[in-house]
Protein backbone atom coordinates (compact mmCIF):
# COMPACT_ATOMS: atom_id res chain seq x y z
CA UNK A 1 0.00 0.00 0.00
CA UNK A 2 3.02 2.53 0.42
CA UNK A 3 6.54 2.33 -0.70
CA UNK A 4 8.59 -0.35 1.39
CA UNK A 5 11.03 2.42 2.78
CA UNK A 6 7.75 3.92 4.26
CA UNK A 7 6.67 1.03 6.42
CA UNK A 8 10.58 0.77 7.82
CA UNK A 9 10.28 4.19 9.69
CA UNK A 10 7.26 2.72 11.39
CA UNK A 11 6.58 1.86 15.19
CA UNK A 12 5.18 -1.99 15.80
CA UNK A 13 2.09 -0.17 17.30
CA UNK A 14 1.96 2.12 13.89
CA UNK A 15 2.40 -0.95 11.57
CA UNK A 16 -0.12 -2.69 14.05
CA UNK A 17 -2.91 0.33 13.36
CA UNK A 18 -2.29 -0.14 9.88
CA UNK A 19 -2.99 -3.70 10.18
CA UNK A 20 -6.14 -3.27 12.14
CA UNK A 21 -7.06 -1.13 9.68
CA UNK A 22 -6.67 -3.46 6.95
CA UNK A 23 -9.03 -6.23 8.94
CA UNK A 24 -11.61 -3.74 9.45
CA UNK A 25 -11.92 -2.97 5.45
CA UNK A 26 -12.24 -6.64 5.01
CA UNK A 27 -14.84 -6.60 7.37
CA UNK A 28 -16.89 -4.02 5.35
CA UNK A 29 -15.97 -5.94 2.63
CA UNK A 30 -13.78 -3.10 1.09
CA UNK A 31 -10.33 -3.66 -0.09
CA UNK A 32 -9.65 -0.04 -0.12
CA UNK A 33 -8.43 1.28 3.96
CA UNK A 34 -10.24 4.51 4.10
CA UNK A 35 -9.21 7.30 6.72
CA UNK A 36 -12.53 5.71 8.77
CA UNK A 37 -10.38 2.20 9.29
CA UNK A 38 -7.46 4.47 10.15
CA UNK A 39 -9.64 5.59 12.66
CA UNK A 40 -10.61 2.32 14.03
CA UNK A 41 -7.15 0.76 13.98
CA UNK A 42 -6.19 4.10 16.21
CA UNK A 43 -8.24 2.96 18.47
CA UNK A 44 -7.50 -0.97 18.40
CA UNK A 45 -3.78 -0.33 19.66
CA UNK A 46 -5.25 0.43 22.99
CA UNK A 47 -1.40 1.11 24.47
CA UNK A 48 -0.57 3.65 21.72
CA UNK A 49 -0.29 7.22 23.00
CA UNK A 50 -3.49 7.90 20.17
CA UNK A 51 -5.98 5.79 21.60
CA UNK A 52 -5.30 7.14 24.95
CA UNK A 53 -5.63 10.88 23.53
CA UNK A 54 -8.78 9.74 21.75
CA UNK A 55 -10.18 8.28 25.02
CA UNK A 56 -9.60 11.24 26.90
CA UNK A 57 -11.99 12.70 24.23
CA UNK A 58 -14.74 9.95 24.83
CA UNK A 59 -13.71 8.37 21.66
CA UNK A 60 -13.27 4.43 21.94
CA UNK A 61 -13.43 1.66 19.62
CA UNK A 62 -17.03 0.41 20.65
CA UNK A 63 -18.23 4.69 19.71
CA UNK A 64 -16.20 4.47 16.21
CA UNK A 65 -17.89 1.16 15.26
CA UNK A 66 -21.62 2.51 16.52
CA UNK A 67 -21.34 5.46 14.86
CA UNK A 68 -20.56 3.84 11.77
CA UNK A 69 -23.39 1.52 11.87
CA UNK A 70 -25.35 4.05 13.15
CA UNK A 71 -24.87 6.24 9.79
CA UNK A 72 -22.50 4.81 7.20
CA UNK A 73 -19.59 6.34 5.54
CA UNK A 74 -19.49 6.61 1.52
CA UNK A 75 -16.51 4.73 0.42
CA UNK A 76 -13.32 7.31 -0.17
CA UNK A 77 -13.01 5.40 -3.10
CA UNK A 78 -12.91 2.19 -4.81
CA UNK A 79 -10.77 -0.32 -5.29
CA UNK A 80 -10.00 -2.40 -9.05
CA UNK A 81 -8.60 -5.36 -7.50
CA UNK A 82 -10.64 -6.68 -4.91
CA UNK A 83 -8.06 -8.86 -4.02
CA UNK A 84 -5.27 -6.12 -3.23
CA UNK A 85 -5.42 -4.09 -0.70
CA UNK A 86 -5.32 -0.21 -1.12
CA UNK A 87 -5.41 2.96 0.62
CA UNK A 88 -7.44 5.70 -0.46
CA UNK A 89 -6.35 8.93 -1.60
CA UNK A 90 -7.36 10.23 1.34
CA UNK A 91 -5.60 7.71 3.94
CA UNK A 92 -2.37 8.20 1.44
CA UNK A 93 -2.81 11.93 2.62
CA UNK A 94 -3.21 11.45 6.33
CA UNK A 95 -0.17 9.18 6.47
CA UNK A 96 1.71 11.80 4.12
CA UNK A 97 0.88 14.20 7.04
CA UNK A 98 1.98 11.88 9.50
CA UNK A 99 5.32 11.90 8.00
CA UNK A 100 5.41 15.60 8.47
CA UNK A 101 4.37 15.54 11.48
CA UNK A 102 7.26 12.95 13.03
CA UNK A 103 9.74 15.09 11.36
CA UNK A 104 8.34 17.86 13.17
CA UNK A 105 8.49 16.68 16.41
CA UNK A 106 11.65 14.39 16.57
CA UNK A 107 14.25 15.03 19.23
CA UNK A 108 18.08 15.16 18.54
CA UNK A 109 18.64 10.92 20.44
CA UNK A 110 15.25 9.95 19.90
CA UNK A 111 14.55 7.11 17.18
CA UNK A 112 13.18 8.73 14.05
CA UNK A 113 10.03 6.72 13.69
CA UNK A 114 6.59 7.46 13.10
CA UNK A 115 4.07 6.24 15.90
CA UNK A 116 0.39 6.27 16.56
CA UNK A 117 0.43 9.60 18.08
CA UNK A 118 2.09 10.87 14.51
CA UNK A 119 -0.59 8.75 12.37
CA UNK A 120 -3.10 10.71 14.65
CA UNK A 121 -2.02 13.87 13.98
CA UNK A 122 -1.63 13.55 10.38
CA UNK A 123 -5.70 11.91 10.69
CA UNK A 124 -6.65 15.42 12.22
CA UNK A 125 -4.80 17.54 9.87
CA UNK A 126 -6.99 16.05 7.07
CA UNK A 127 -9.95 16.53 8.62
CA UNK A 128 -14.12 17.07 8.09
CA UNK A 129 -12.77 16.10 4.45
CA UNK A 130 -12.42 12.54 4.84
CA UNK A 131 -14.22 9.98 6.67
CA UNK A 132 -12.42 9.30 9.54
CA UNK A 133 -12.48 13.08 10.28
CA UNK A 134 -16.55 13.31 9.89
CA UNK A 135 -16.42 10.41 11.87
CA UNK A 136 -15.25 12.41 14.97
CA UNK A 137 -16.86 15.18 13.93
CA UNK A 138 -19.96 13.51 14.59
CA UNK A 139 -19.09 12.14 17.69
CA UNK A 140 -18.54 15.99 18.80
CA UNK A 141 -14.86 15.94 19.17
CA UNK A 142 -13.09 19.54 18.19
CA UNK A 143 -10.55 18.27 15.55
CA UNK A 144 -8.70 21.38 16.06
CA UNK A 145 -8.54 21.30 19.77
CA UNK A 146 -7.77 17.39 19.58
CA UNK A 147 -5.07 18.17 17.84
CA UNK A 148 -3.61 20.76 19.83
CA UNK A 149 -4.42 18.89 23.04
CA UNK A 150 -2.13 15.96 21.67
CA UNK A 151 0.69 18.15 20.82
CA UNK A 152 0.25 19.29 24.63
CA UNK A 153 0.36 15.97 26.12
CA UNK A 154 3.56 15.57 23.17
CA UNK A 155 5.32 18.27 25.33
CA UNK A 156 4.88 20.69 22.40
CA UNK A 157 2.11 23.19 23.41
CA UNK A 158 3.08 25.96 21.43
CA UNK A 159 2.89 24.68 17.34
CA UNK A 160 3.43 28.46 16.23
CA UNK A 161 6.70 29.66 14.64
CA UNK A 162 8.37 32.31 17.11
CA UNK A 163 11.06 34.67 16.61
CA UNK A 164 14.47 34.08 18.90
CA UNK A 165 14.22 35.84 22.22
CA UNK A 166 17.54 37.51 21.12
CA UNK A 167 15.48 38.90 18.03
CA UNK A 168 12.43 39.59 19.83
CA UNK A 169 14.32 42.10 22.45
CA UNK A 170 16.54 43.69 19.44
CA UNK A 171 13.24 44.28 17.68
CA UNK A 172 11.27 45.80 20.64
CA UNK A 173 14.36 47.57 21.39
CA UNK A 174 14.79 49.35 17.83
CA UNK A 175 11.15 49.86 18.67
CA UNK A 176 11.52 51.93 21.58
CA UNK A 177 14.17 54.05 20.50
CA UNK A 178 12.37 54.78 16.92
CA UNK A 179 9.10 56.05 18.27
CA UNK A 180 10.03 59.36 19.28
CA UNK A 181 11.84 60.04 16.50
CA UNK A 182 8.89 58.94 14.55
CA UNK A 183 6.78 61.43 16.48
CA UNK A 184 8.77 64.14 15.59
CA UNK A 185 9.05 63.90 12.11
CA UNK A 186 5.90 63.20 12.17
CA UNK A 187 5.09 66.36 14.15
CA UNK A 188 7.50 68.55 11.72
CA UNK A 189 5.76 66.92 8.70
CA UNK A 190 2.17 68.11 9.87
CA UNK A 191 3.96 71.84 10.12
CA UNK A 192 5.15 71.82 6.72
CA UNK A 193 1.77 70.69 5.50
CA UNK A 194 -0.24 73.39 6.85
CA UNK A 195 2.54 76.14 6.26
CA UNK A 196 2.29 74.77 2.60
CA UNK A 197 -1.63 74.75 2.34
CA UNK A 198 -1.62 78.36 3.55
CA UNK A 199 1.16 79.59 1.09
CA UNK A 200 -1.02 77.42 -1.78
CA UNK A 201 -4.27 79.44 -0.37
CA UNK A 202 -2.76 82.84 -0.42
CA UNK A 203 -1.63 82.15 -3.92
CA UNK A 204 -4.99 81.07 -5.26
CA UNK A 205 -6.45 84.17 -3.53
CA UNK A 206 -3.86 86.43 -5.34
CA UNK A 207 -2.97 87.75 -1.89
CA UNK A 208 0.77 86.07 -2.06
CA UNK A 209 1.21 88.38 -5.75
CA UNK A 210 0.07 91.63 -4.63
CA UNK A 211 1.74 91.21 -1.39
CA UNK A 212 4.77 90.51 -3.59
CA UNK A 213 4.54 93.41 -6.30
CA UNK A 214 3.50 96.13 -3.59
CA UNK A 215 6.25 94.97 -1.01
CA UNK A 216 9.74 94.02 -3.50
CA UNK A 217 10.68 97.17 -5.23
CA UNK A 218 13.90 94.95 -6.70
CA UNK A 219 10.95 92.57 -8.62
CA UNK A 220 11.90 93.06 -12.11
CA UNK A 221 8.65 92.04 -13.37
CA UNK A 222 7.30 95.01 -11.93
């Protein structure tokens, strides 16, 4: 289903989820693994850091299955072997973003390897547009604040891109000393516009000419 260099990077409780996930297509009678079987083998690996997030959020294997009996999922798409198993498009995606996200959260000595907790994240980034994300979504778990609670219990509770402090205190520092001297051109430029606008007023008015005939005896043009 992916390239063979993909599986390598994976946990035994990842490659597990994707094997649960696999059975539960079969199940269906599917040979396509949709982003709703990702879903369920999440929640099969009960010792994986996912299906503990998931059951803070009320979300347990028994729910998953319920749900989906209780209202079906359309198939993400369909298979042209029925013999050879498949993911869809959008499982491909979700374990594309999982990638992403174990790259994004691996620590200088820790084994680069994608877990459940990175298949879970890469699940939420997809979404309310595949199954497994409508899925939750109708079991009223915030995908958004799911995801951000995991990356929490990760250790990683800021996901935002920050500046360096040493940039951040140059920057408020430049700041600081720029202000007033922003004020006071600013201040200077507001008394050269009105000292203009009069001059332009008195010259309209013909005031600035007479003034200038009458008062310069030296104006040749008089």
């Amino acid at each position: 289903m992916a390239s063979e260099g993909t599986w390598e990077r994976f946990t035994n409780n990842a490659t597990r989820v994707i094997y649960y996930a696999q059975e539960e297509a079969k199940l269906q009678g599917t040979s396509v693994v949709g982003t709703e079987h990702l879903l369920v083998g999440l929640t099969c690996v009960q010792e994986g850091f996912a299906a503990h997030e998931l059951k803070r959020h009320g979300v347990t294997l028994e729910k998953v299955r319920a749900e989906f009996t209780r209202q079906p999922c359309m198939p993400e798409s369909v298979g042209d072997d029925p013999t050879r198993m498949i993911l869809s498009p959008l499982a491909k995606k979700a374990l594309e973003h999982s990638l992403q996200e174990y790259r994004k959260l691996v620590i200088d000595k820790r084994p680069m390897t994608v877990d459940t907790e990175h298949l879970l994240l890469g699940l939420l980034r997809v979404g309310v547009n595949c199954n497994g994300g409508r899925l939750l979504e109708r079991m009223h778990v915030d995908l958004t604040g799911t995801y951000q609670s995991a990356y929490q219990s990760l250790g990683h509770a800021d996901t935002t891109f920050k500046l360096p402090a040493s940039w951040t205190r140059a920057i408020n520092s430049l700041n600081t000393l720029a202000r007033p001297l922003m004020q006071s051109l600013w201040g200077s430029s507001l008394i050269l516009l009105i000292i203009s606008l009069f001059a332009f007023h008195r010259l309209c008015t013909g005031d600035e000419i007479s003034e200038y005939r009458s008062g310069d005896r030296n104006n040749p043009c008089a």
